[in-house]
Every structure is written in C-alpha cells, then in structure tokens.
N, C-alpha and C. Protein backbone atom coordinates (compact mmCIF):
# COMPACT_ATOMS: atom_id res chain seq x y z
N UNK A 1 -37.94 35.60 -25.69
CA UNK A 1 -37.67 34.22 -25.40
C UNK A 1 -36.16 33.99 -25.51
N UNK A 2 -35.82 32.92 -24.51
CA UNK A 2 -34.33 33.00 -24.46
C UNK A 2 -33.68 32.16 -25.64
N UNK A 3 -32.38 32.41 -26.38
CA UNK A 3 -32.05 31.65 -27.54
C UNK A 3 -31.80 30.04 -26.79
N UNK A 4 -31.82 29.29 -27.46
CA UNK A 4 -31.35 27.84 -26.38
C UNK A 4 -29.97 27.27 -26.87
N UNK A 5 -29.45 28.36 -28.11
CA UNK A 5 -28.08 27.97 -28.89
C UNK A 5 -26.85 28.62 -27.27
N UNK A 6 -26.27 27.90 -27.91
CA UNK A 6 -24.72 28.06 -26.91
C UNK A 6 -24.23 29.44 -27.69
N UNK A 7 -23.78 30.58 -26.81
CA UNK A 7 -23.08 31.72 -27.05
C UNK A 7 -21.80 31.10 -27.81
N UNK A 8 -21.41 32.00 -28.83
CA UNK A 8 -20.38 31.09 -29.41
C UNK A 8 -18.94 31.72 -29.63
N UNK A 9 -19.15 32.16 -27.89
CA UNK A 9 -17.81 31.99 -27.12
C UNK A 9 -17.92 30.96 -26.13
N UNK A 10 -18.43 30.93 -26.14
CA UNK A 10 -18.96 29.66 -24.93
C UNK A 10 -17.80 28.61 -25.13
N UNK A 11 -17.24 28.08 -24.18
CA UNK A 11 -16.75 26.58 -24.70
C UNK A 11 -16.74 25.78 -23.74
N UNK A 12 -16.80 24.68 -23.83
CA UNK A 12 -16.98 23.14 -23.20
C UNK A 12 -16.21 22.89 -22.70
N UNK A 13 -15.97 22.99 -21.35
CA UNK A 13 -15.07 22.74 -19.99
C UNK A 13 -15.20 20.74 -20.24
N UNK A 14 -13.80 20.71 -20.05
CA UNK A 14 -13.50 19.26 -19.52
C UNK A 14 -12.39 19.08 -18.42
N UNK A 15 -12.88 18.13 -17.47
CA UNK A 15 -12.51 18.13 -16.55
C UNK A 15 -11.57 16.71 -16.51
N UNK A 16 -10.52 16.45 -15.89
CA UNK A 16 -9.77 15.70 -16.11
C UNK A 16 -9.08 14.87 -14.77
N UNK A 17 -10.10 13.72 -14.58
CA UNK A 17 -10.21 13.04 -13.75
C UNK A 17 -8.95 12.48 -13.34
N UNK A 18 -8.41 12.50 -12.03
CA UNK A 18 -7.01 11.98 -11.99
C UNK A 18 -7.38 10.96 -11.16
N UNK A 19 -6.81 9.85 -11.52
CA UNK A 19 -6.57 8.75 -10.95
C UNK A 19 -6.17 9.19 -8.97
N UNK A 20 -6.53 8.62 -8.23
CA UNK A 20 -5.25 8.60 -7.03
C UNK A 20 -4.13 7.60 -7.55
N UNK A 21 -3.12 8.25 -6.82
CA UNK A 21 -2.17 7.54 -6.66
C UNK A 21 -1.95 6.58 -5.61
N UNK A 22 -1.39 4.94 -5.86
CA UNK A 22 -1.54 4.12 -4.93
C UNK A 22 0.05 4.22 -3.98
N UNK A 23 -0.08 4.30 -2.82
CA UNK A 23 0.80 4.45 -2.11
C UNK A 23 1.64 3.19 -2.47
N UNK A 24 3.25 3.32 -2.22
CA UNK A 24 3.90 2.33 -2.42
C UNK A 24 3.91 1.07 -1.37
N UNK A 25 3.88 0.28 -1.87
CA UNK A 25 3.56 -1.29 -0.83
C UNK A 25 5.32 -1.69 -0.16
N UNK A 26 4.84 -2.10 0.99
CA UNK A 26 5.61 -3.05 1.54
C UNK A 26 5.57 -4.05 2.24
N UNK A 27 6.15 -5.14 2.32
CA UNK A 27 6.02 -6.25 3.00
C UNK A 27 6.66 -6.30 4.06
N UNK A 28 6.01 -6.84 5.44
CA UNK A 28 6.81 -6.96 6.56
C UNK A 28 6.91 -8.55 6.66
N UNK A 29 8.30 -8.91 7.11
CA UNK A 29 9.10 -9.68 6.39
C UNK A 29 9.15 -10.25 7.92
N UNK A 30 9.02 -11.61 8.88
CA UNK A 30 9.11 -12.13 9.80
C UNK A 30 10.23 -13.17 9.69
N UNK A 31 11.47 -13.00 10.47
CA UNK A 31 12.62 -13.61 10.39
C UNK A 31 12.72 -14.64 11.71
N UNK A 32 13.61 -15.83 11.12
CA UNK A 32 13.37 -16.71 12.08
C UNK A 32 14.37 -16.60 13.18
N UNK A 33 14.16 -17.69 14.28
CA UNK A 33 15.32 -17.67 15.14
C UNK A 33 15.15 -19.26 15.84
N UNK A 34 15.90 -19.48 16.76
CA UNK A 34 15.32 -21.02 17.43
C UNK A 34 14.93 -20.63 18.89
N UNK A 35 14.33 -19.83 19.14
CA UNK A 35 14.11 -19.01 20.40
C UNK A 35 12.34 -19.29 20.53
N UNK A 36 11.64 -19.54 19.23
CA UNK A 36 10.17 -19.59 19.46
C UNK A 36 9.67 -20.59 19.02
N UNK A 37 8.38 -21.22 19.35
CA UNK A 37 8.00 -22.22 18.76
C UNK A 37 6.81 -22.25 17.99
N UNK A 38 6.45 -23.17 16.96
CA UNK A 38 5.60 -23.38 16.18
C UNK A 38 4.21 -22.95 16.73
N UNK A 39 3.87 -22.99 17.73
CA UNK A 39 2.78 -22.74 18.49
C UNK A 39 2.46 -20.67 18.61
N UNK A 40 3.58 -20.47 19.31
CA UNK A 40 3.95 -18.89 19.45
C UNK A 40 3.89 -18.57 18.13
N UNK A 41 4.40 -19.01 16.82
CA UNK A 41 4.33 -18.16 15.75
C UNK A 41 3.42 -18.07 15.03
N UNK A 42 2.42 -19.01 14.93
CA UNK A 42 0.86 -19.48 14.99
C UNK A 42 -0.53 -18.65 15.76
N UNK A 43 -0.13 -18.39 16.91
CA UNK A 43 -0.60 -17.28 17.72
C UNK A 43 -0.69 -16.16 17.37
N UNK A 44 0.67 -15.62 17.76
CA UNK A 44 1.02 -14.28 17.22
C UNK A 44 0.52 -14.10 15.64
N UNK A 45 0.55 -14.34 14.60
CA UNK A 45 0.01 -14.46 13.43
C UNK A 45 -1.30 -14.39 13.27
N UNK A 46 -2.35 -15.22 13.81
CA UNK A 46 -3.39 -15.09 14.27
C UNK A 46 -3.83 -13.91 15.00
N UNK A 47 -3.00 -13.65 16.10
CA UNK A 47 -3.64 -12.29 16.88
C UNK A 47 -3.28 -10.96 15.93
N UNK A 48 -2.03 -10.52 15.38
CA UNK A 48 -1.35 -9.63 14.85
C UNK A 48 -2.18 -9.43 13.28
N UNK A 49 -2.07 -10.57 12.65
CA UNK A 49 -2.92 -10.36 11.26
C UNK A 49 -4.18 -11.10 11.07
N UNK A 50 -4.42 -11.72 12.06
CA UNK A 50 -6.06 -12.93 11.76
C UNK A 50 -5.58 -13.19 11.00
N UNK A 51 -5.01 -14.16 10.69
CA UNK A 51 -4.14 -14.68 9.86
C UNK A 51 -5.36 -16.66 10.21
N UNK A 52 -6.04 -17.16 9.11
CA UNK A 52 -6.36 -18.32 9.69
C UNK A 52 -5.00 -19.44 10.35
N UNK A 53 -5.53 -20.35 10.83
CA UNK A 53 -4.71 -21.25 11.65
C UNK A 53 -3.56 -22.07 10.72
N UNK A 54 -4.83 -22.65 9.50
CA UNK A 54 -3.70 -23.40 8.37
C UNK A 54 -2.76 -22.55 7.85
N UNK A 55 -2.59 -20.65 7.47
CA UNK A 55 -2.45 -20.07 7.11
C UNK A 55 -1.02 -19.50 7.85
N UNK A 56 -1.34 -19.67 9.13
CA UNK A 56 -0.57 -18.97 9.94
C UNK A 56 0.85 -20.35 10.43
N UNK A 57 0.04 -21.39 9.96
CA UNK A 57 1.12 -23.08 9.85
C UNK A 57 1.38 -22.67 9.14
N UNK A 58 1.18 -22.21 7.83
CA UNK A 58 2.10 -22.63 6.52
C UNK A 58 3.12 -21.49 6.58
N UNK A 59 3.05 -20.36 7.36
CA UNK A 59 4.07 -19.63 7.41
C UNK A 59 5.11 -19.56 8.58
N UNK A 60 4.46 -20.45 9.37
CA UNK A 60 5.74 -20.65 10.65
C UNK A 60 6.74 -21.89 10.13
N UNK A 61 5.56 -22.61 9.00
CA UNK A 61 6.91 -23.82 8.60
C UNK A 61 7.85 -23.39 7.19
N UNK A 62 7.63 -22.19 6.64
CA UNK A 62 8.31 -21.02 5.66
C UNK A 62 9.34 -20.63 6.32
N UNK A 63 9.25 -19.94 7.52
CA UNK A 63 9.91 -19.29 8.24
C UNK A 63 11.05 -19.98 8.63
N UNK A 64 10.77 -21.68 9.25
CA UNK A 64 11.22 -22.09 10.09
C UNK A 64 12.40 -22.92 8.97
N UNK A 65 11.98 -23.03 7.51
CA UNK A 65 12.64 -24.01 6.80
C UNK A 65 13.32 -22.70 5.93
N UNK A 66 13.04 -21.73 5.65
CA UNK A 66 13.69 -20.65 4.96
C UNK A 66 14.56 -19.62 5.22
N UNK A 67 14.29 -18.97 6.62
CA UNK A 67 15.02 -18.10 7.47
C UNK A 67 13.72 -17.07 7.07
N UNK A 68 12.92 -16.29 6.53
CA UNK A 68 12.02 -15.56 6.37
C UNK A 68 10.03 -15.66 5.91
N UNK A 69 9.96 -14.95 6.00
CA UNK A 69 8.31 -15.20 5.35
C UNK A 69 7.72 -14.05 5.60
N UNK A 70 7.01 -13.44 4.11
CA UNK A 70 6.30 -12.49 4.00
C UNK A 70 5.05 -12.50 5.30
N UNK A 71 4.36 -11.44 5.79
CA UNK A 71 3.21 -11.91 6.75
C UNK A 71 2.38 -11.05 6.35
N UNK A 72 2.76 -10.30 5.36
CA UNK A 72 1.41 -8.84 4.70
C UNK A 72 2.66 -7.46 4.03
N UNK A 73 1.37 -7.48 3.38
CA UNK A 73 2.26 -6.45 2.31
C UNK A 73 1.11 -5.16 2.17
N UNK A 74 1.51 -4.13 2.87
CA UNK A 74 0.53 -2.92 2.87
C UNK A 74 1.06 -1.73 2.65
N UNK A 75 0.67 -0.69 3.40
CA UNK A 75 1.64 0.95 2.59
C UNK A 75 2.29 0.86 4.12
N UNK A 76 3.36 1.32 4.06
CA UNK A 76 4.65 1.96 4.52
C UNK A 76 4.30 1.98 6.12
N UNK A 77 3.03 2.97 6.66
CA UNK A 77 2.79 3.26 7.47
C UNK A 77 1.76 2.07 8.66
N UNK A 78 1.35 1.44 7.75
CA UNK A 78 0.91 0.06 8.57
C UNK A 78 1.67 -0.97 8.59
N UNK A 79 2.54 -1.05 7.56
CA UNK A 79 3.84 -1.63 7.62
C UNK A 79 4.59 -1.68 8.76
N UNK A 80 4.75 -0.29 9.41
CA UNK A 80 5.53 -0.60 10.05
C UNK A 80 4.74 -0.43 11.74
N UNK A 81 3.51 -0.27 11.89
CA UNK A 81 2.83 -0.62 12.70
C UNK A 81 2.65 -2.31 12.85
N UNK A 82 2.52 -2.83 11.73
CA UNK A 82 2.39 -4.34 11.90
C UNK A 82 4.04 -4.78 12.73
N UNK A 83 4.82 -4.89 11.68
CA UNK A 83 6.41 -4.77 12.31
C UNK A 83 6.56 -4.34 14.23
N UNK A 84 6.19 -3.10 14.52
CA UNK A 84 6.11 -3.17 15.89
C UNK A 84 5.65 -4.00 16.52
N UNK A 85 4.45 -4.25 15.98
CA UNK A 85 3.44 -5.34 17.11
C UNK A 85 4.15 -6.78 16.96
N UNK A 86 4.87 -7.08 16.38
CA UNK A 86 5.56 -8.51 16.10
C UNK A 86 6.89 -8.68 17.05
N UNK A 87 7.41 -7.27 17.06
CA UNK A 87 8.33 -6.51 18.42
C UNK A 87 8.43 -6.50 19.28
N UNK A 88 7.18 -6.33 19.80
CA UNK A 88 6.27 -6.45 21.51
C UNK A 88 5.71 -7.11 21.64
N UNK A 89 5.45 -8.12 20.85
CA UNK A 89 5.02 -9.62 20.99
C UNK A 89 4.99 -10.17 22.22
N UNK A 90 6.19 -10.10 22.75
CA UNK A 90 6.60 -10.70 23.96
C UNK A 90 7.52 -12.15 23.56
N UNK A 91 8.23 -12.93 24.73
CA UNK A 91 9.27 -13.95 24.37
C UNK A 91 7.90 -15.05 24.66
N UNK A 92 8.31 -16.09 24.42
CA UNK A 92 7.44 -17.73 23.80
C UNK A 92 7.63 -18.27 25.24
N UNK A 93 6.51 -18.04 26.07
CA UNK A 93 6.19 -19.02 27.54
C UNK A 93 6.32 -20.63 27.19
N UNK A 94 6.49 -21.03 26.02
CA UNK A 94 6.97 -22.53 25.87
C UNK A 94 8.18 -22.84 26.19
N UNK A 95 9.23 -21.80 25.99
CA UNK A 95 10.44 -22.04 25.77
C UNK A 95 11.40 -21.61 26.98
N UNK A 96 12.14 -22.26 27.55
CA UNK A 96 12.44 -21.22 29.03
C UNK A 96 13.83 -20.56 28.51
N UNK A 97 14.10 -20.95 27.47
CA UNK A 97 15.69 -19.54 27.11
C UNK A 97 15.21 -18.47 26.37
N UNK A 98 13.74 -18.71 25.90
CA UNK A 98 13.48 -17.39 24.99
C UNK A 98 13.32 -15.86 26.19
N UNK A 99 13.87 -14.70 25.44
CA UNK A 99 14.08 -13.72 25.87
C UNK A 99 13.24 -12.36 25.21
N UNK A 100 12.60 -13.04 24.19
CA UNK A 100 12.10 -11.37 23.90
C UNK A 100 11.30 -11.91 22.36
N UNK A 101 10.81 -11.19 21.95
CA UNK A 101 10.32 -11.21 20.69
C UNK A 101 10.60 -12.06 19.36
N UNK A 102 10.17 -11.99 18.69
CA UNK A 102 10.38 -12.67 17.02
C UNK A 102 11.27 -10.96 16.57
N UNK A 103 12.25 -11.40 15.60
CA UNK A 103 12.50 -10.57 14.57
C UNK A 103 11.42 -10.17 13.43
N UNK A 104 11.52 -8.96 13.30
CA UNK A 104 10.61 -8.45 11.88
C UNK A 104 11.40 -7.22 11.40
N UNK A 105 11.12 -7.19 9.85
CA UNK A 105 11.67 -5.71 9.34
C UNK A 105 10.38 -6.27 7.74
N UNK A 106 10.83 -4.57 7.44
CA UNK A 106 10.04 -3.94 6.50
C UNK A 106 10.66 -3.86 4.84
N UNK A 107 10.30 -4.45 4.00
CA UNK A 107 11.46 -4.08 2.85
C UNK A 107 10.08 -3.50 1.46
N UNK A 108 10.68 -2.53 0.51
CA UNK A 108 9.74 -2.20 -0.19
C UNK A 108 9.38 -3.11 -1.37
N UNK A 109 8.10 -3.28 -1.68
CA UNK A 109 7.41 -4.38 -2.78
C UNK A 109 8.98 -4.33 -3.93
N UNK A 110 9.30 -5.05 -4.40
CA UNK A 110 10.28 -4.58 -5.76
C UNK A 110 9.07 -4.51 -6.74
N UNK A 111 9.51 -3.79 -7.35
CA UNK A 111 8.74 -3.35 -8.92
C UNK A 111 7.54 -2.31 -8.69
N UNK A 112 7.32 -2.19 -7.79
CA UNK A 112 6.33 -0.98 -7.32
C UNK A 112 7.42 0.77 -7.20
C-alpha cells in the first residue's frame, strides 16, 4: 500500500502570481481654433468617441472657452489612433474659410 505521507524531500512549489502590468495612459488632448463650429465639434465627438450629445457640448464649450479639452485617455497606441481620426476629420461644411481639420495631440497621463 502506498505511504500517503509526503517524501521528505518533497517540497511545496509556490507559484508567484504577477500582476500584469498596466500600460501607460494618455490623453488625446483636442485644441481649439475659430475655423469650426459648435455643431462640427459635437459631431465629430460623437462619431470619433460616442461621446453622448450633452457630453460632447460640454467639451466643445471647454475647448472653445479654454484653448484645450481632454476627449479620452487610453494606452499610447489608441491614443494615437484616436488623434488621427480627429486629423482626417475633414474641414466644418458650416464654415466657408475652414480648411482642414480640428487640431489634436497626445500628451502622457502625469503621475502614471
């Protein structure tokens, strides 16, 4: 019959669960200009992040009274996929001097 004691060399493996590591965050940062209008930045916001409607007001009137406004804060690499698409946006069919896009750039979370 087999002993049911532990050989006593035997020893007790522990395994040592590592956390992942969370990629570092960044915010893409939507800068203003007088080239687009409240409507266009409302849109785009909506299409780019589904961003709701009140949601996507309260940051075109951030933008528009601050010079900037956060629009999402994710890792690096959608970061700067979001950032493009804000790029190629296209210029604001409201406006007949607008020429091209909204400004956007990428800056890293501080304290992360």
């Amino acid at each position: 019959m087999a002993d049911s004691k532990p050989f006593a060399n035997e020893q007790t493996q522990t395994k040592t669960v590592q956390k992942p590591r969370e990629l570092p965050r960044y915010n893409v940062v939507l800068l203003d200009d007088d080239q687009h209008s409240y409507e266009y930045v409302i849109d785009m916001l909506e299409s780019i992040f589904a961003h709701p409607e009140q949601k996507a007001f309260r940051m075109a009137q951030t933008v528009d009274q601050t010079g900037r406004v956060v629009v999402c804060t994710t890792h690096k690499e959608r970061a700067e996929l979001k950032r493009d698409q804000i790029l190629s946006y296209g210029c604001d069919f409201r406006i007949a001097s607008c020429v091209g896009s909204m400004t956007a750039v990428i800056e890293p979370v501080s304290g992360d």
